[in-house]
N, C-alpha and C. Protein backbone atom coordinates (compact mmCIF):
# COMPACT_ATOMS: atom_id res chain seq x y z
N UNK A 1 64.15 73.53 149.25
CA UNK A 1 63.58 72.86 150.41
C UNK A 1 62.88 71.59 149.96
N UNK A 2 62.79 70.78 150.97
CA UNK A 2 62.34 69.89 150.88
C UNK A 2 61.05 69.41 150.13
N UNK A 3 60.02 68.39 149.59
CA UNK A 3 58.66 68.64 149.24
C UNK A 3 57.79 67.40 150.25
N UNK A 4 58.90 66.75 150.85
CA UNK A 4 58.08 65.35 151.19
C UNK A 4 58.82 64.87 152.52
N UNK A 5 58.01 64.63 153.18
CA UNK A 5 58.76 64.05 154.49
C UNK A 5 59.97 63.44 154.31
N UNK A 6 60.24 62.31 153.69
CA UNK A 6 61.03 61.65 153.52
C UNK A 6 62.42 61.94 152.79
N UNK A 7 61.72 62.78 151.67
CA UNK A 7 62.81 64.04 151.65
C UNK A 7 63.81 65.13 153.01
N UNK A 8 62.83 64.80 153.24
CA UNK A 8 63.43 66.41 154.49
C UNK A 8 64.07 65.51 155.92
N UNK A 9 63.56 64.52 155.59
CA UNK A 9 64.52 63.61 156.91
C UNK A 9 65.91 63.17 155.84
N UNK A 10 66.07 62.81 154.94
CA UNK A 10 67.27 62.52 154.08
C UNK A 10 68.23 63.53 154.24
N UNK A 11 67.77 65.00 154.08
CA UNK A 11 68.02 66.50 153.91
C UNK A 11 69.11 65.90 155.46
N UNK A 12 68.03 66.11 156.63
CA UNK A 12 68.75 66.13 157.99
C UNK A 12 69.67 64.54 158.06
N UNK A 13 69.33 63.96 157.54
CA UNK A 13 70.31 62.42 157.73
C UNK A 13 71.65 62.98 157.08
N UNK A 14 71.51 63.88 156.00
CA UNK A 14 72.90 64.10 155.01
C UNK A 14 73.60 64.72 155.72
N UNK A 15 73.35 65.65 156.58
CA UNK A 15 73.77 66.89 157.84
C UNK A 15 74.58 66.19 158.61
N UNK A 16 73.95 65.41 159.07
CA UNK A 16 74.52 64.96 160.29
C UNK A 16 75.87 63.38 159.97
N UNK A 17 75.53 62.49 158.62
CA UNK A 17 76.90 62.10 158.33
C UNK A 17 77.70 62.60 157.62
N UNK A 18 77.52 64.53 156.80
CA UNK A 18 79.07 64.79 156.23
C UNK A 18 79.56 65.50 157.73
N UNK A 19 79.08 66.17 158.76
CA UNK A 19 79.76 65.87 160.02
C UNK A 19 80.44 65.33 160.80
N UNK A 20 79.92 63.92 160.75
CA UNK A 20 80.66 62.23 161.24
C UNK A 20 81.76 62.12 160.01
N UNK A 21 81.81 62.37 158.70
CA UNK A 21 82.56 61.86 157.72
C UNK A 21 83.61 62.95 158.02
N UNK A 22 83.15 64.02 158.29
CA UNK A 22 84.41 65.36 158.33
C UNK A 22 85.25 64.91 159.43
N UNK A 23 84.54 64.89 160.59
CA UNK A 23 85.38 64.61 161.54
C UNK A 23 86.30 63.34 161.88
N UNK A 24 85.74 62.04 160.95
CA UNK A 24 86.96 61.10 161.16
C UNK A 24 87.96 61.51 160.06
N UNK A 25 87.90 62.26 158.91
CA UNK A 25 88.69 62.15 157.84
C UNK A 25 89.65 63.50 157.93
N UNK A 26 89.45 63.96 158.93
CA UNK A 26 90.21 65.17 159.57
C UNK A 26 91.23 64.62 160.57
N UNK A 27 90.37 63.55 161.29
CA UNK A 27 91.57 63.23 162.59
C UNK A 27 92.41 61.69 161.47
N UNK A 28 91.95 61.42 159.95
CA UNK A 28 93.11 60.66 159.50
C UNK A 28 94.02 61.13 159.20
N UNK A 29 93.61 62.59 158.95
CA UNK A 29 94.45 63.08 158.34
C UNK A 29 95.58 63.66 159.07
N UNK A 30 94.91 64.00 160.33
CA UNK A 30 96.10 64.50 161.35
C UNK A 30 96.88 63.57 161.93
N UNK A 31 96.86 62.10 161.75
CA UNK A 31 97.30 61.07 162.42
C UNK A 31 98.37 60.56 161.42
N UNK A 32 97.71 60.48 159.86
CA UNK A 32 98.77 60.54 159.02
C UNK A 32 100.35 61.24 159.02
N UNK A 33 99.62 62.53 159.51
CA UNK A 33 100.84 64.09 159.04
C UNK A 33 101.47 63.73 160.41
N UNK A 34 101.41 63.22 162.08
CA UNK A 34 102.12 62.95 162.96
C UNK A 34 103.16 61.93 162.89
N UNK A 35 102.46 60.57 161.91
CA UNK A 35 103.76 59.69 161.58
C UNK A 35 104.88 59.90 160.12
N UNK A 36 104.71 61.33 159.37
CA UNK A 36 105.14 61.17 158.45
C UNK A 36 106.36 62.62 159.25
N UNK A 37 105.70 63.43 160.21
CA UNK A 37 106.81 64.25 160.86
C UNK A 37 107.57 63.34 161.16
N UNK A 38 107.45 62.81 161.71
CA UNK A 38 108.53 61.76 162.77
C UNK A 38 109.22 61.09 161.92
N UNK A 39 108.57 60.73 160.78
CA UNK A 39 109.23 60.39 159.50
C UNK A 39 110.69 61.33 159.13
N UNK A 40 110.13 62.44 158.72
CA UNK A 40 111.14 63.50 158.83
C UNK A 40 111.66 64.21 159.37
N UNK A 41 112.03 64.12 160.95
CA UNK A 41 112.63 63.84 161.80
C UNK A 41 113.51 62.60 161.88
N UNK A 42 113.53 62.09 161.51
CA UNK A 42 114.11 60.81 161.57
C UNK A 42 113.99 59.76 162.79
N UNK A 43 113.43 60.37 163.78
CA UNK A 43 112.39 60.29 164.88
C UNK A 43 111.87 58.32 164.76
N UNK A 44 112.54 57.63 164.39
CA UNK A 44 112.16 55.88 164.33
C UNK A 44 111.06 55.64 165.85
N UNK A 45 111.74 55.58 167.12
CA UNK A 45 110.20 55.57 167.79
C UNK A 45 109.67 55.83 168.23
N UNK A 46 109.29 57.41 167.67
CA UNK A 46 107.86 58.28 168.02
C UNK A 46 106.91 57.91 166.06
N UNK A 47 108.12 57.60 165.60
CA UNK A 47 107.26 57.23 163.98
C UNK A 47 106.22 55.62 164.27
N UNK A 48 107.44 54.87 164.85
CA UNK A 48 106.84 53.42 164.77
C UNK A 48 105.29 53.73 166.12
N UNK A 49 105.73 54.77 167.05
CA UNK A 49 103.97 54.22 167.85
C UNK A 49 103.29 54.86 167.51
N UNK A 50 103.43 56.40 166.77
CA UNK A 50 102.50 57.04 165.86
C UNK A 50 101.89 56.33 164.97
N UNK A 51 102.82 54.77 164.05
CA UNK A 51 102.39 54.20 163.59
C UNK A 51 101.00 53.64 164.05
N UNK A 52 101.39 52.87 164.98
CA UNK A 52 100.53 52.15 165.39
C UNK A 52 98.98 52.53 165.67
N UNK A 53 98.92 54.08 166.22
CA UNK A 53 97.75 54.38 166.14
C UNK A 53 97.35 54.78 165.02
N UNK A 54 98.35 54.99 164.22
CA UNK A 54 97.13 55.19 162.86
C UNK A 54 96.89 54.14 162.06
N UNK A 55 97.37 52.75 162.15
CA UNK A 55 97.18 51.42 161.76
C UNK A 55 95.63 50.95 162.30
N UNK A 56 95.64 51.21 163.91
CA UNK A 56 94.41 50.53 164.52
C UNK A 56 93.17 51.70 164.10
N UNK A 57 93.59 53.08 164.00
CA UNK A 57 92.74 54.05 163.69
C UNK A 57 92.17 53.84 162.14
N UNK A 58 93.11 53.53 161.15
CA UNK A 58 92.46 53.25 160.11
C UNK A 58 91.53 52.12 159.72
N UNK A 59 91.89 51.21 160.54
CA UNK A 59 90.91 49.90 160.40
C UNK A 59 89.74 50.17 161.08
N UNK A 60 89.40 51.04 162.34
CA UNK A 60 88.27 51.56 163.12
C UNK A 60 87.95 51.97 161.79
N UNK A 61 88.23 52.98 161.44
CA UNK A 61 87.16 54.07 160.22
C UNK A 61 87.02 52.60 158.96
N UNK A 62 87.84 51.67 159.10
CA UNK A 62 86.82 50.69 157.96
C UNK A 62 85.57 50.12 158.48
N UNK A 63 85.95 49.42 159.36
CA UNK A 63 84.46 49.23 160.35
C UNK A 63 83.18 50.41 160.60
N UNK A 64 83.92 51.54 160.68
CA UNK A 64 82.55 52.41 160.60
C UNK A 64 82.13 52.42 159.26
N UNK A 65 82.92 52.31 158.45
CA UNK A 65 81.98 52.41 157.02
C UNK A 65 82.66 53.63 156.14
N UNK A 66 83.58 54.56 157.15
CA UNK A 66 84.26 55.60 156.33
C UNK A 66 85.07 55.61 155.60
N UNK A 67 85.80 54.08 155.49
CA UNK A 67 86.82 53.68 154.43
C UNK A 67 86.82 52.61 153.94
N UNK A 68 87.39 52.41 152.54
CA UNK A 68 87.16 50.92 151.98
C UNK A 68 88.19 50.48 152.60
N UNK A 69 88.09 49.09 152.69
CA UNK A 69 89.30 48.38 153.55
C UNK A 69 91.05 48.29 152.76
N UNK A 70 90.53 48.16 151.17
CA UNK A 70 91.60 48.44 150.39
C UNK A 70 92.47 49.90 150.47
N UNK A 71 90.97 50.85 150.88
CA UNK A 71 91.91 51.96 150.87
C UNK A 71 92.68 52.22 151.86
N UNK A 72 92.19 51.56 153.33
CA UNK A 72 93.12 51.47 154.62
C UNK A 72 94.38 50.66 154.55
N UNK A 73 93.97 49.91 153.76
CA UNK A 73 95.02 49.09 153.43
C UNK A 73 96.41 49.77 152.88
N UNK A 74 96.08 50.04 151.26
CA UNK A 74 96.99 51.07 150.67
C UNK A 74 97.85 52.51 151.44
N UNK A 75 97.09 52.52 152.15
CA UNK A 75 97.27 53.98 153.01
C UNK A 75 98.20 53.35 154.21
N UNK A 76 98.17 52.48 154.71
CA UNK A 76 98.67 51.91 155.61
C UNK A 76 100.00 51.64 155.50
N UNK A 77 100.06 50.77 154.31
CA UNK A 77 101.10 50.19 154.16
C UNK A 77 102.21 51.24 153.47
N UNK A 78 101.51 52.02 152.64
CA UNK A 78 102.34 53.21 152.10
C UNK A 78 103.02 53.70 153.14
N UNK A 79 102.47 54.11 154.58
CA UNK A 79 103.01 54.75 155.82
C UNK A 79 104.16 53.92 156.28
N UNK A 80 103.32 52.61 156.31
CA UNK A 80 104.84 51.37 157.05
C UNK A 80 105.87 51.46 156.30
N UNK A 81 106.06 51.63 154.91
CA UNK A 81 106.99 51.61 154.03
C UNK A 81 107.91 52.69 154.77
N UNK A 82 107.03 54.12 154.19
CA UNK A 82 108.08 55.03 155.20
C UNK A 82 108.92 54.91 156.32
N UNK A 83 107.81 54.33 157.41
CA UNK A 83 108.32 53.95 158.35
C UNK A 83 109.98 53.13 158.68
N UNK A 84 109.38 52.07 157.73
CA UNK A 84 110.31 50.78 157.86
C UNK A 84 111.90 51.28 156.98
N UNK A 85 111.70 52.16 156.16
CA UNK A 85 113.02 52.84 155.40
C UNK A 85 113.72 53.63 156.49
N UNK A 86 113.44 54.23 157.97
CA UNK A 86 114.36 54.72 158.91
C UNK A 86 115.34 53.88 159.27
C-alpha cells in the first residue's frame, strides 16, 4: 500500500490508464485480425474498407498517446502490403 498521498493517487492514476491502454490495444487488435481474415478470404473489398478503419484507427491511438507513430506506421503499412498483394 501506498505511504504518501501522492503515491496512492499514482497507485489509482496507474488503474485507470492500463484500462484505457487495454481497451484500445484490444480493439487494435481486433481490427487488425478483421483485415487480415478478409485477407484470407481473398475477400479484396471487405479487406480494402476493413483497411481503412484500421488505418484511421491506428493514427487515433497515435494521437492518444497509445502508439508511437512509427509503430502505426510499420503496422499499417505491413497490413496495406497484404492488402495490396490480392
Amino acid at each position: 500500500m501506498a505511504n504518501h498521498k501522492s503515491a496512492a493517487k499514482r497507485a489509482k492514476q496507474t488503474i485507470v490508464k492500463t484500462e484505457r491502454n487495454r481497451f484500445y490495444k484490444t480493439r487494435i487488435k481486433n481490427i487488425t485480425r478483421s483485415v487480415l481474415e478478409a485477407v484470407d478470404a481473398n475477400d479484396k473489398e471487405k479487406a480494402t474498407e476493413n483497411m481503412k478503419t484500421a488505418n484511421k484507427y491506428f493514427h487515433h491511438c497515435v494521437s492518444k498517446g497509445i502508439l508511437k507513430k512509427g509503430t502505426a506506421a510499420r503496422k499499417v503499412g505491413r497490413l496495406q502490403l497484404r492488402v495490396n498483394a490480392l
